[in-house]
C-alpha atoms as a PDB file:
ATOM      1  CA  UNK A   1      11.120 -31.412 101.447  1.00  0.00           C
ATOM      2  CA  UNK A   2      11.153 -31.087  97.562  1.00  0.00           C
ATOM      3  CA  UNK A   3       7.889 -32.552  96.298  1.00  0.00           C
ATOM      4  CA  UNK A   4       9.534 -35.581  93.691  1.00  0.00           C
ATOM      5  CA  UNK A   5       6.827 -36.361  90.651  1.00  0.00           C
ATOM      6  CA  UNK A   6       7.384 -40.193  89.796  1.00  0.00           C
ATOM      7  CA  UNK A   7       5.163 -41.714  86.462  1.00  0.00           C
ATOM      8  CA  UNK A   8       3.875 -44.563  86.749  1.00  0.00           C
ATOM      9  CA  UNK A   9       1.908 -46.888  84.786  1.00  0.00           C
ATOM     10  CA  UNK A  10      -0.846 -49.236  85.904  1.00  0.00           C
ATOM     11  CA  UNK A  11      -3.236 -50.974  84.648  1.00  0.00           C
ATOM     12  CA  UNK A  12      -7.138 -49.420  85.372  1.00  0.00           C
ATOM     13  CA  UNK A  13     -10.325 -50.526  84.045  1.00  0.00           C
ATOM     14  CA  UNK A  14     -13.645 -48.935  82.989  1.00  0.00           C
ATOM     15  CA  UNK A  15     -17.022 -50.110  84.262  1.00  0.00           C
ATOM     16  CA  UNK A  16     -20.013 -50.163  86.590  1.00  0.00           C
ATOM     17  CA  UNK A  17     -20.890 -50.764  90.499  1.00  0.00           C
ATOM     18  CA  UNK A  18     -21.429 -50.149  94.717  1.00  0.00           C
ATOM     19  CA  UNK A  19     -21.800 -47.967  98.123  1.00  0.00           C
ATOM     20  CA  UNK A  20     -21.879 -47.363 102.080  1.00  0.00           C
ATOM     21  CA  UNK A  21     -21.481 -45.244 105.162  1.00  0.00           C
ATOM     22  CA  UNK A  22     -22.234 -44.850 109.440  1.00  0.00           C
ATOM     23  CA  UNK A  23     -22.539 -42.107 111.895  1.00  0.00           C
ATOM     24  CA  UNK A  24     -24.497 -40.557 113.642  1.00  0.00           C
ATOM     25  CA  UNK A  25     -24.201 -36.847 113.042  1.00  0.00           C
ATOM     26  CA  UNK A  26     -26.454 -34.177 111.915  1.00  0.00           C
ATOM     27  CA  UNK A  27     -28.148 -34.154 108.792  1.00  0.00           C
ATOM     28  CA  UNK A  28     -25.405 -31.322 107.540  1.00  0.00           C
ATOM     29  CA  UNK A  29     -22.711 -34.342 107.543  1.00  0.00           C
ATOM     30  CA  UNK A  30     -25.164 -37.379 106.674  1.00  0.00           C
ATOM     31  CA  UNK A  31     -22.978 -40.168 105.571  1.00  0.00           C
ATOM     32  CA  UNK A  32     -25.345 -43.307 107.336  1.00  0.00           C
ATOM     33  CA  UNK A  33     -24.821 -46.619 108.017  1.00  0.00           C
ATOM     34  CA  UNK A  34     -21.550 -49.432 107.254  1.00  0.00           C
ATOM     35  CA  UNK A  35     -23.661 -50.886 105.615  1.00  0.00           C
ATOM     36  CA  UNK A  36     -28.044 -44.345  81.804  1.00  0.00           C
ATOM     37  CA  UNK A  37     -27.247 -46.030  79.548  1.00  0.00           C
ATOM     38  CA  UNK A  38     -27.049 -49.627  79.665  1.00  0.00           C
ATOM     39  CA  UNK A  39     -22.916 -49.271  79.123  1.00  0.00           C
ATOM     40  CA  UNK A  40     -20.959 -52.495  78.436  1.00  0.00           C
ATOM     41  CA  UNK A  41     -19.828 -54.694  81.267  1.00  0.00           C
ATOM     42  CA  UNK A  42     -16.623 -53.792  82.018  1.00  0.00           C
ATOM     43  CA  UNK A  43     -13.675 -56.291  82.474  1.00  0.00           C
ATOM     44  CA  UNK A  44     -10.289 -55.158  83.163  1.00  0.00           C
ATOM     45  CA  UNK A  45      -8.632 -53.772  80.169  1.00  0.00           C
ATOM     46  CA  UNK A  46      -5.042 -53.267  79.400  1.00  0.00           C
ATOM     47  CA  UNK A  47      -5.295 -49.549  79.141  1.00  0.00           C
ATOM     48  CA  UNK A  48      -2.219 -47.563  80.045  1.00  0.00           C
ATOM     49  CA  UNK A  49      -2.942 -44.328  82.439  1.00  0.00           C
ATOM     50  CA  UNK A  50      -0.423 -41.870  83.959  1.00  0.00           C
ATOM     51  CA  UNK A  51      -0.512 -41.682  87.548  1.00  0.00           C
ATOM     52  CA  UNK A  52       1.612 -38.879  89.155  1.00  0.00           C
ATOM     53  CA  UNK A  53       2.335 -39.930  92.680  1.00  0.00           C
ATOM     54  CA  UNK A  54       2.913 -37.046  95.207  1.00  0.00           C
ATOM     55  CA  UNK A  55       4.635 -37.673  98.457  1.00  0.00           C
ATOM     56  CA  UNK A  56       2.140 -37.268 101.191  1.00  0.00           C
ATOM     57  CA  UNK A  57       4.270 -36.419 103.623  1.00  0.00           C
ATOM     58  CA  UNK A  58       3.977 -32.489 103.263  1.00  0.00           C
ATOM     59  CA  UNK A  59      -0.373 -33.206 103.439  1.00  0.00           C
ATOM     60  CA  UNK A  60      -2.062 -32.380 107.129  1.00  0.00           C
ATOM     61  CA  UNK A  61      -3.418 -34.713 109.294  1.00  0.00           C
ATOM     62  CA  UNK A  62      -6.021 -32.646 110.561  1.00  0.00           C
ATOM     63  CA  UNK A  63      -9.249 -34.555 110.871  1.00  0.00           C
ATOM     64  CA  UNK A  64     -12.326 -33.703 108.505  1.00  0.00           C
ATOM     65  CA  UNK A  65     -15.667 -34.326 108.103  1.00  0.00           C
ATOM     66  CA  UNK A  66     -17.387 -33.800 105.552  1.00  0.00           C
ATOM     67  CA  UNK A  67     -19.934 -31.113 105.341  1.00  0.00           C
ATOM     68  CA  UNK A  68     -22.229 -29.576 102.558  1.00  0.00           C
ATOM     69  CA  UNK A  69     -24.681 -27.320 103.296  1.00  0.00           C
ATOM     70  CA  UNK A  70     -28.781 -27.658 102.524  1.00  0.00           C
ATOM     71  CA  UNK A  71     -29.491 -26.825  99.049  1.00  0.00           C
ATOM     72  CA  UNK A  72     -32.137 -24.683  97.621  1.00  0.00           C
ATOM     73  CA  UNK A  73     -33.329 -22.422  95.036  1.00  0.00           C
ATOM     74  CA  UNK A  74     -31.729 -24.555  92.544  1.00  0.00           C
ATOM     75  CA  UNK A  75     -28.411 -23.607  94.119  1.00  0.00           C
ATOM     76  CA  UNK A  76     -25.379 -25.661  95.723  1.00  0.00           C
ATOM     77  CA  UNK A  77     -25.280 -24.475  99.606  1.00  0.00           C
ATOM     78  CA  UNK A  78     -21.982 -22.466  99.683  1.00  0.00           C
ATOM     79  CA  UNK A  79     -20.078 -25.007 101.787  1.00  0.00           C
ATOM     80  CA  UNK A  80     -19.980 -27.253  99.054  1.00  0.00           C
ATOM     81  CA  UNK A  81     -18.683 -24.680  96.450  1.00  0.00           C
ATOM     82  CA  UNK A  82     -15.931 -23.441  98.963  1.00  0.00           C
ATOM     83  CA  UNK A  83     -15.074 -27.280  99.326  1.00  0.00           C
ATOM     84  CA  UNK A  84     -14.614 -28.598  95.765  1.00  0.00           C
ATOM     85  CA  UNK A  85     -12.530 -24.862  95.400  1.00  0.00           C
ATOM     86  CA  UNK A  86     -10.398 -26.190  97.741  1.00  0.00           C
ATOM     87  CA  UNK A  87      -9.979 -29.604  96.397  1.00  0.00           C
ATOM     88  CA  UNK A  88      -9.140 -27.877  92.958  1.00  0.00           C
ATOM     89  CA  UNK A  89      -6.642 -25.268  94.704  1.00  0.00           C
ATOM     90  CA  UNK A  90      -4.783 -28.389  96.543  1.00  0.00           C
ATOM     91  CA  UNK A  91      -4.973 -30.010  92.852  1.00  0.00           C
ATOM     92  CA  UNK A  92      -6.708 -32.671  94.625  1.00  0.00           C
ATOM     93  CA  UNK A  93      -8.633 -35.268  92.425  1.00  0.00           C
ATOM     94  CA  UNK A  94     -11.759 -34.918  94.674  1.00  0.00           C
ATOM     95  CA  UNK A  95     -14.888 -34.646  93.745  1.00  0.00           C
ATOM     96  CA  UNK A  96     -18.104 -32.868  95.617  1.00  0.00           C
ATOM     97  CA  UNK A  97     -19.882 -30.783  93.386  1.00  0.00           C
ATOM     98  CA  UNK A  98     -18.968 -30.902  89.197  1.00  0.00           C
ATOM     99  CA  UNK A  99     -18.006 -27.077  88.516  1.00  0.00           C
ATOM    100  CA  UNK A 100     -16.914 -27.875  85.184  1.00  0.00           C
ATOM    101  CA  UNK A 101     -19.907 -27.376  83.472  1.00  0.00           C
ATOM    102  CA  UNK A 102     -23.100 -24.984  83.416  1.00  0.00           C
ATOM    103  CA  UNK A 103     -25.569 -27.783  82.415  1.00  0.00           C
ATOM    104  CA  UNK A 104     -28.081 -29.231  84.567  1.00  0.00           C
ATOM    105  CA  UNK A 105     -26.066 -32.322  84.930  1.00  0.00           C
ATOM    106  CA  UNK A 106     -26.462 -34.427  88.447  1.00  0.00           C
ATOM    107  CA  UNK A 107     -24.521 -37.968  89.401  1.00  0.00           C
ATOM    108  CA  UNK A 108     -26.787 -39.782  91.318  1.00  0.00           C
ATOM    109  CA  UNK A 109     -24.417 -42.217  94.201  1.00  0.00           C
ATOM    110  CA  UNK A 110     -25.613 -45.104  96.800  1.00  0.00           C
ATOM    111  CA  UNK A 111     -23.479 -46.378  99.826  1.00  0.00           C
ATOM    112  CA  UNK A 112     -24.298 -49.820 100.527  1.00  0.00           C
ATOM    113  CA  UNK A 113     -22.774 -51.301 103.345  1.00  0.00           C
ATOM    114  CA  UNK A 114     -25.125 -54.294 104.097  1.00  0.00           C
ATOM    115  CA  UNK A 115     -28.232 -55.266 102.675  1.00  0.00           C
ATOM    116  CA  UNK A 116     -31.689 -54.683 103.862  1.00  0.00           C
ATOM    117  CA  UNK A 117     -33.985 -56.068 100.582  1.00  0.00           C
ATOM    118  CA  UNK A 118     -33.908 -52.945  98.507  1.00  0.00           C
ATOM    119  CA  UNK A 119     -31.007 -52.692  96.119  1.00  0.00           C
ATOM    120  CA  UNK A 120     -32.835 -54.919  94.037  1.00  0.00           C
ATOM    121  CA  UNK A 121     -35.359 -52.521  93.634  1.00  0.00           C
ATOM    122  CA  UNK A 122     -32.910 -49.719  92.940  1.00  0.00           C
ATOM    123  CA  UNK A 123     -31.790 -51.817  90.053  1.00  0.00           C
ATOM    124  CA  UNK A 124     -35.703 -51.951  88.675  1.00  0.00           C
ATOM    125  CA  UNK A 125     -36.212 -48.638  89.015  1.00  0.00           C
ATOM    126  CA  UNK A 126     -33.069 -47.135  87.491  1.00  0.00           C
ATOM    127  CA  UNK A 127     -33.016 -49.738  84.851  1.00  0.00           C
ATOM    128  CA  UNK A 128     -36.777 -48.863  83.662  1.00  0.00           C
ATOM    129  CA  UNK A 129     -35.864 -45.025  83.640  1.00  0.00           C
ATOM    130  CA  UNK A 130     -32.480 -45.727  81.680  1.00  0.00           C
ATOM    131  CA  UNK A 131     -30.360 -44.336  84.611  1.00  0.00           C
ATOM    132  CA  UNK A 132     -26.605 -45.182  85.121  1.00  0.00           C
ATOM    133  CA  UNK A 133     -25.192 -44.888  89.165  1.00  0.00           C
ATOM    134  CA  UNK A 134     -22.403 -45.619  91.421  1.00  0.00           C
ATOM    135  CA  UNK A 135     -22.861 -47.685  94.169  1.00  0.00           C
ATOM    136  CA  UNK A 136     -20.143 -47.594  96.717  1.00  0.00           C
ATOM    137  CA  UNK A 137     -19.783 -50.847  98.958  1.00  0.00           C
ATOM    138  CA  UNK A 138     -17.587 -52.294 101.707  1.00  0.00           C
ATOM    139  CA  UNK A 139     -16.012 -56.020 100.728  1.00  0.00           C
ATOM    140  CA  UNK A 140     -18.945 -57.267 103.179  1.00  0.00           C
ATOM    141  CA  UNK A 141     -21.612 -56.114 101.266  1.00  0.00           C
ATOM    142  CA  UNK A 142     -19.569 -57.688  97.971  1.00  0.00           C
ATOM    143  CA  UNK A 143     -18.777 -60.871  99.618  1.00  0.00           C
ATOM    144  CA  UNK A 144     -22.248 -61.259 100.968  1.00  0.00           C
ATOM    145  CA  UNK A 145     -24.305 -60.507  97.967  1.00  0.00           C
ATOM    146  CA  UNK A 146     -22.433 -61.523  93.951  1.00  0.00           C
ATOM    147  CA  UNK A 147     -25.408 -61.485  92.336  1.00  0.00           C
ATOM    148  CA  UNK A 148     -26.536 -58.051  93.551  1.00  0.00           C
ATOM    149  CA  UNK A 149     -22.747 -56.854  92.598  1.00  0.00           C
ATOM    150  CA  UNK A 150     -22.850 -58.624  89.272  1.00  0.00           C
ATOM    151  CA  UNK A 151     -26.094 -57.373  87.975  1.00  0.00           C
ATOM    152  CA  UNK A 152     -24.800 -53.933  88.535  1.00  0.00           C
ATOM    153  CA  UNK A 153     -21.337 -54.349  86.585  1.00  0.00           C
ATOM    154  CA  UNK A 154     -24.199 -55.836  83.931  1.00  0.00           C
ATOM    155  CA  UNK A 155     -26.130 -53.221  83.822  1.00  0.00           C
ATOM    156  CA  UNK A 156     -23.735 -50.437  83.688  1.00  0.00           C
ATOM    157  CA  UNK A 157     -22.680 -49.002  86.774  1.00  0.00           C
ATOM    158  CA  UNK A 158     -20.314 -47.997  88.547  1.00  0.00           C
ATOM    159  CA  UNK A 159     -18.947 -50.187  91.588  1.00  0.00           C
ATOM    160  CA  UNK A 160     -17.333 -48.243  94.015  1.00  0.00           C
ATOM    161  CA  UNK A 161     -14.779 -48.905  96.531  1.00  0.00           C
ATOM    162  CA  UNK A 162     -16.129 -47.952 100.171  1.00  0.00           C
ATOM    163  CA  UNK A 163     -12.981 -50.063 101.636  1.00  0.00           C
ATOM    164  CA  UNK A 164     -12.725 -53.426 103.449  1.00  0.00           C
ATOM    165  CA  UNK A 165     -13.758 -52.731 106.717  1.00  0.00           C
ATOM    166  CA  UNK A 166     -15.710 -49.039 106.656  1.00  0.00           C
ATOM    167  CA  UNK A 167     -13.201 -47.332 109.119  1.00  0.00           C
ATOM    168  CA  UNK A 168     -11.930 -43.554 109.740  1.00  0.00           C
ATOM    169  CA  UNK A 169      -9.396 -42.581 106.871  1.00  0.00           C
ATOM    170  CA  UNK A 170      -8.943 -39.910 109.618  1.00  0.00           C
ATOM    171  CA  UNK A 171      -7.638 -41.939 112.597  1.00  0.00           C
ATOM    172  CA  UNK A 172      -5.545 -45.121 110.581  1.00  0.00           C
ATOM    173  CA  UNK A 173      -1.827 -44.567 109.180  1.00  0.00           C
ATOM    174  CA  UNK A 174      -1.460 -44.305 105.557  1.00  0.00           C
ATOM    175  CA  UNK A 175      -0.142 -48.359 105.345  1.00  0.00           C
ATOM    176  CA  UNK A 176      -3.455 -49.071 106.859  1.00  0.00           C
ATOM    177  CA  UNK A 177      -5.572 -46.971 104.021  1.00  0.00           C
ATOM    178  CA  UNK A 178      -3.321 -48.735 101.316  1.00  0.00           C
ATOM    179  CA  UNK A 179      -4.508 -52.053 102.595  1.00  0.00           C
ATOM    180  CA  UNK A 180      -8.170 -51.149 102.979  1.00  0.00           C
ATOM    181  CA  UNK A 181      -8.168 -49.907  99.336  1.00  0.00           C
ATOM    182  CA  UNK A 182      -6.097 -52.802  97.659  1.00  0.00           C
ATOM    183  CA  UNK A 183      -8.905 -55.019  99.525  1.00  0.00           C
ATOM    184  CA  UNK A 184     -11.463 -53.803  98.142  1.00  0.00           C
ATOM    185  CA  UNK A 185     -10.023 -53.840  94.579  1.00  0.00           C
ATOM    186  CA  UNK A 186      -7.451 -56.991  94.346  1.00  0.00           C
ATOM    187  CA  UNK A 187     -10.973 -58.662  95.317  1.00  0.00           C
ATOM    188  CA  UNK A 188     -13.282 -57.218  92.733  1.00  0.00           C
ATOM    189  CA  UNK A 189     -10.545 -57.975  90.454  1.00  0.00           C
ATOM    190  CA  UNK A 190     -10.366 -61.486  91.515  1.00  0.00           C
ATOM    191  CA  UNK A 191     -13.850 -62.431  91.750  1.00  0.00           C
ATOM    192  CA  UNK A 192     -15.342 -59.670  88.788  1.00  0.00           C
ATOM    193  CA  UNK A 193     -12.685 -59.428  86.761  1.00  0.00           C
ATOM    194  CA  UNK A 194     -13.440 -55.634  87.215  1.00  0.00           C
ATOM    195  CA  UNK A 195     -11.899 -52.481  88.456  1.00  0.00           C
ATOM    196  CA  UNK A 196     -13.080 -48.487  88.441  1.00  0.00           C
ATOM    197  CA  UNK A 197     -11.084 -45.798  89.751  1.00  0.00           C
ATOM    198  CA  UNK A 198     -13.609 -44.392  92.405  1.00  0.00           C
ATOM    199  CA  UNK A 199     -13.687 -44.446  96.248  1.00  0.00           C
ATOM    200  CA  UNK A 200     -15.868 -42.924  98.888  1.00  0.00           C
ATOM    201  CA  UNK A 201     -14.379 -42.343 102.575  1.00  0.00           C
ATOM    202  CA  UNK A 202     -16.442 -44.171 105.022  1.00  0.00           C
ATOM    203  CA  UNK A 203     -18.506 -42.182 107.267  1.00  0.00           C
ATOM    204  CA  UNK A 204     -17.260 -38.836 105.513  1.00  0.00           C
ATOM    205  CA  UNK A 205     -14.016 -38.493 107.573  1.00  0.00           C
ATOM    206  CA  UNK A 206     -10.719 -37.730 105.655  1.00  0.00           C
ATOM    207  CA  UNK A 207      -7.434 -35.831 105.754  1.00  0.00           C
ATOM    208  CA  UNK A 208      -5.651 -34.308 103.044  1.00  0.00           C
ATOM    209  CA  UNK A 209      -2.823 -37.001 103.630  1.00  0.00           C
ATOM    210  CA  UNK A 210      -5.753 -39.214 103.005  1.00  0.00           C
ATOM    211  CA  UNK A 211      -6.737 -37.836  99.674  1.00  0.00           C
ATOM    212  CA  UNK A 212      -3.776 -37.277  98.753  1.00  0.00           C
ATOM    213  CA  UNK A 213      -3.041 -41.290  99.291  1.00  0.00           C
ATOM    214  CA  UNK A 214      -6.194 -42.148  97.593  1.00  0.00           C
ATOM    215  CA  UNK A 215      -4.923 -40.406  94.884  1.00  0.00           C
ATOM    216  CA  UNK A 216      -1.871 -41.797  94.109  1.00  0.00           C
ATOM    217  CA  UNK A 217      -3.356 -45.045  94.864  1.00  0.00           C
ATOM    218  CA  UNK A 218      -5.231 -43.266  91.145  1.00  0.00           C
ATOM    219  CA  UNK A 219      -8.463 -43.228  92.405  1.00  0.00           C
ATOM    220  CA  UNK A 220     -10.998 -40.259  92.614  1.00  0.00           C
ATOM    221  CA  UNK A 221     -12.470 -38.928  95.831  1.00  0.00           C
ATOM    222  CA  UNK A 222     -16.216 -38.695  95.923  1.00  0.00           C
ATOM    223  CA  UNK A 223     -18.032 -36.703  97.971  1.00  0.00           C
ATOM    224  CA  UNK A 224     -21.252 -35.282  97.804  1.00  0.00           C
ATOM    225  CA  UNK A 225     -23.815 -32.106  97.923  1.00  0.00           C
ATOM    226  CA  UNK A 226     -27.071 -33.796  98.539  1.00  0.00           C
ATOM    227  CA  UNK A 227     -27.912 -35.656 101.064  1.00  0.00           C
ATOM    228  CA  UNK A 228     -30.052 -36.344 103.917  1.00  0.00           C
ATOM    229  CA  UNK A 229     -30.443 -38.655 107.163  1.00  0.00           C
ATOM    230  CA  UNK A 230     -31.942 -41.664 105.000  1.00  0.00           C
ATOM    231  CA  UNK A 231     -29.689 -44.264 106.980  1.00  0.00           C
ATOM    232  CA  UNK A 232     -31.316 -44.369 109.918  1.00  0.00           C
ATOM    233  CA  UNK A 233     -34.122 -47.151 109.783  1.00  0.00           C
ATOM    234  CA  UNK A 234     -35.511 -46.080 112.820  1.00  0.00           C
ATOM    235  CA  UNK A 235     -36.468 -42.650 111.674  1.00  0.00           C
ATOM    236  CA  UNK A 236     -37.569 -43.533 107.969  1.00  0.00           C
ATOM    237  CA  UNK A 237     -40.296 -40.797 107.366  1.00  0.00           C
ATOM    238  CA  UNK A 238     -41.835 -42.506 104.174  1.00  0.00           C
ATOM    239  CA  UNK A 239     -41.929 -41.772 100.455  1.00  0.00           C
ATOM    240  CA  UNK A 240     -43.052 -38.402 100.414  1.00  0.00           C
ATOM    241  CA  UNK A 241     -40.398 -36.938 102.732  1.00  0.00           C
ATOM    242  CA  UNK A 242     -38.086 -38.919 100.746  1.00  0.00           C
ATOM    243  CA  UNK A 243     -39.167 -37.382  97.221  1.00  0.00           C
ATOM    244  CA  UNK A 244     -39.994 -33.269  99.083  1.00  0.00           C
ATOM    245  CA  UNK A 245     -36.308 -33.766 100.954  1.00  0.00           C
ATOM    246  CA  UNK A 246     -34.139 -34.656  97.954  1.00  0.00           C
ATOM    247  CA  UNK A 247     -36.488 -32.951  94.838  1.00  0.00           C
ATOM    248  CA  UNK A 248     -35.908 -29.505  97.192  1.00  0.00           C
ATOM    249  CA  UNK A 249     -32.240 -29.940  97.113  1.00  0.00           C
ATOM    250  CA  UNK A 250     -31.863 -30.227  93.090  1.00  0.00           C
ATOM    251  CA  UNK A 251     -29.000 -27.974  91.846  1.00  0.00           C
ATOM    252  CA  UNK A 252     -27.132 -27.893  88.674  1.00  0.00           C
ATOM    253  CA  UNK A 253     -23.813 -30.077  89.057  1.00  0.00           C
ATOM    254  CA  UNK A 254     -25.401 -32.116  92.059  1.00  0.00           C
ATOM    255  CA  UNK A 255     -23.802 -35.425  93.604  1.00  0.00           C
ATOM    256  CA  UNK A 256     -26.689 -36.597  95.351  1.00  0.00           C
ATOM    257  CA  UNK A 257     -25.978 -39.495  98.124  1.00  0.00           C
ATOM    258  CA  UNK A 258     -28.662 -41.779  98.959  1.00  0.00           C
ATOM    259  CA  UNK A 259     -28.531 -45.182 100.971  1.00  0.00           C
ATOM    260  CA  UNK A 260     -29.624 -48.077  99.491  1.00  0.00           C
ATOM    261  CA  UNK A 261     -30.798 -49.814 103.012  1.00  0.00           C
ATOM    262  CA  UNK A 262     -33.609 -46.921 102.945  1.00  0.00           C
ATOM    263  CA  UNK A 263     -37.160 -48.311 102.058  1.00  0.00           C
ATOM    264  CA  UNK A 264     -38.361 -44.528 101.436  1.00  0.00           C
ATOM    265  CA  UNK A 265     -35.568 -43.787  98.960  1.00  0.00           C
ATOM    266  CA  UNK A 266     -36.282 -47.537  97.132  1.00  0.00           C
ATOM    267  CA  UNK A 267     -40.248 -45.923  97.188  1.00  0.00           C
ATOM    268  CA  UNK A 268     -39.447 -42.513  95.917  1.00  0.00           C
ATOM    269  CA  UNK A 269     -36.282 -43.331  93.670  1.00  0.00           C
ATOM    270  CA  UNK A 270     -38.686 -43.480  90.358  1.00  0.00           C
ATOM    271  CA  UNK A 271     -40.476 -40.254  91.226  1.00  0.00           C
ATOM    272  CA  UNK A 272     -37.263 -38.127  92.218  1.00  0.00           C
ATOM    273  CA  UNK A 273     -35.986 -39.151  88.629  1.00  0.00           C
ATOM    274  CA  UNK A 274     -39.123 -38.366  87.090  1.00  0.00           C
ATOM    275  CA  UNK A 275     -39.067 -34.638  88.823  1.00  0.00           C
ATOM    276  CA  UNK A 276     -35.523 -34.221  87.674  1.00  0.00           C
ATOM    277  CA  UNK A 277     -36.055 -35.268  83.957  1.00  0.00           C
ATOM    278  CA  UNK A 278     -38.993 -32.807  84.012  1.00  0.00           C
ATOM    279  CA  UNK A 279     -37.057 -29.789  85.398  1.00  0.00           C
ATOM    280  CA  UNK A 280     -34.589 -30.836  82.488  1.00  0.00           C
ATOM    281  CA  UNK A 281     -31.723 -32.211  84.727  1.00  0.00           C
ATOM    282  CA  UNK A 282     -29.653 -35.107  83.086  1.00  0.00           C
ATOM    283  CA  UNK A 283     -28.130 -37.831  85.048  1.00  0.00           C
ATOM    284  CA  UNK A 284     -24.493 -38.643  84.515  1.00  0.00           C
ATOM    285  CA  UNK A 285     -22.295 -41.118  85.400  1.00  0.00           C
ATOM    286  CA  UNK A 286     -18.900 -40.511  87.291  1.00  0.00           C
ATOM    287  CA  UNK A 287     -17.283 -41.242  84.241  1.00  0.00           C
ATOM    288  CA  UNK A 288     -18.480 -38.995  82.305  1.00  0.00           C
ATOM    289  CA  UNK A 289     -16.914 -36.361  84.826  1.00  0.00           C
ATOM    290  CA  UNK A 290     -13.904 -37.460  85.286  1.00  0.00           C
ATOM    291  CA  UNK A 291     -13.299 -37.444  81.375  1.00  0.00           C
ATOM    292  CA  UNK A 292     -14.081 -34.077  81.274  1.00  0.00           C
END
């Protein structure tokens, strides 16, 4: 079947917010739980972008999850370079480890699929270092807690869309994935006034028919390379771990996942900024990326 390119125009927005994830798998896969400058609040504006939208048809249905290696030596583990080659050979707009550049950039992401008293303190800490994130929630978590999702449009970042109801983009139908994006979006829209063009896959798990639908849907896949099993608050080893674990993993061109339900990562957020800013690693906002 001939691949047909259709333009399209629609109307996207640039701004700032949310994050989540569940399962239990090993550390290798950690996605957790369902669960810097100060940039200008941003409303939905009419800017015109190009969206090229790709039948999906041809894309496999083969079940993924998502895997990236234990960094070290200031080096991304090999899994994760093979994997953002692959999302660049498949011209997929994916997103695991930034390749585009040789500087010691890093994007620093949160999944927040419920709340557990900490994203507050997220906010304190990345506001008194002069950090910008993305936080990637499910419509729960938005629903549940406008002020949280407000004061991060406010402050600058990035709101992410998680979905509606955290499921498998592996094991739904592609009318179902539509639905749990538009969600997420028609009510940020709604209720924010606000819109950003980034989405996470909930617990990791994806197709290439999925991407390929989050895509034309013109959103950008985000993955990760750094991460570690900081969802599960009955195995939080405290501050330290938290700081040695993710300060060990520190690589040039790093998306570093961290849970926002995780006391230890609230504890150790200010120092594992700190560390980077002294090894001369700059954080960046998805944006920034993605205008590249």
């Amino acid at each position: 079947m001939k691949k047909k390119r259709q333009l399209i125009s629609i109307i996207v927005s640039i701004s700032l917010l949310c994050s989540c994830a569940r399962m239990a798998m090993p550390e290798n896969n950690t996605t957790g739980p369902t669960e810097t400058e100060k940039s200008e609040s941003t409303t939905i504006e009419e800017t015109t972008t190009e969206v090229i939208i790709v039948p999906v048809g041809n894309e496999s249905d083969e079940k993924k999850a998502h895997s990236y290696g234990v960094a070290k030596d200031g080096k991304p583990h090999e899994i994760s370079v093979n994997t953002q080659k692959y999302f660049q050979s498949k011209n997929f707009k994916a997103l695991c480890l930034d390749t585009k550049t040789n500087k010691k950039v890093m994007y620093l992401t949160f999944d927040c699929g419920y709340e557990n008293g900490y994203t507050s303190v997220i906010l304190d800490v990345l506001k008194e270092k002069n950090v910008n994130a993305a936080f990637f929630c499910t419509l729960p978590q938005v629903k549940e807690n406008p002020d949280l999702i407000k004061r991060m449009i406010d402050e600058g970042h990035i709101v992410g869309n998680h979905s509606v109801t955290h499921p498998s983009f592996a094991e739904i139908p592609v009318e179902k994935m539509e639905t749990e994006i538009k969600g997420m979006e028609e009510y940020l829209k709604a209720n924010f006034n606000y819109s950003e063009p980034y989405f996470r896959f909930p617990k990791g798990e994806y197709t290439d028919k999925a991407l390929r639908v989050v895509e034309n849907l013109g959103y950008t896949s985000v993955f990760w390379s750094v991460a570690y099993a900081d969802w599960d608050l009955n195995n939080q080893k405290g501050e330290q771990y938290a700081f040695d674990t993710v300060v060990s993993r520190f690589h040039p061109g790093a998306v570093i996942l961290l849970h926002s339900v995780s006391p230890d990562n609230a504890h150790a957020l200010g120092r594992i900024i700190d560390e980077a800013k002294r090894q001369g690693y700059e954080f960046c906002s998805l944006r920034d990326y993605v205008s590249n």
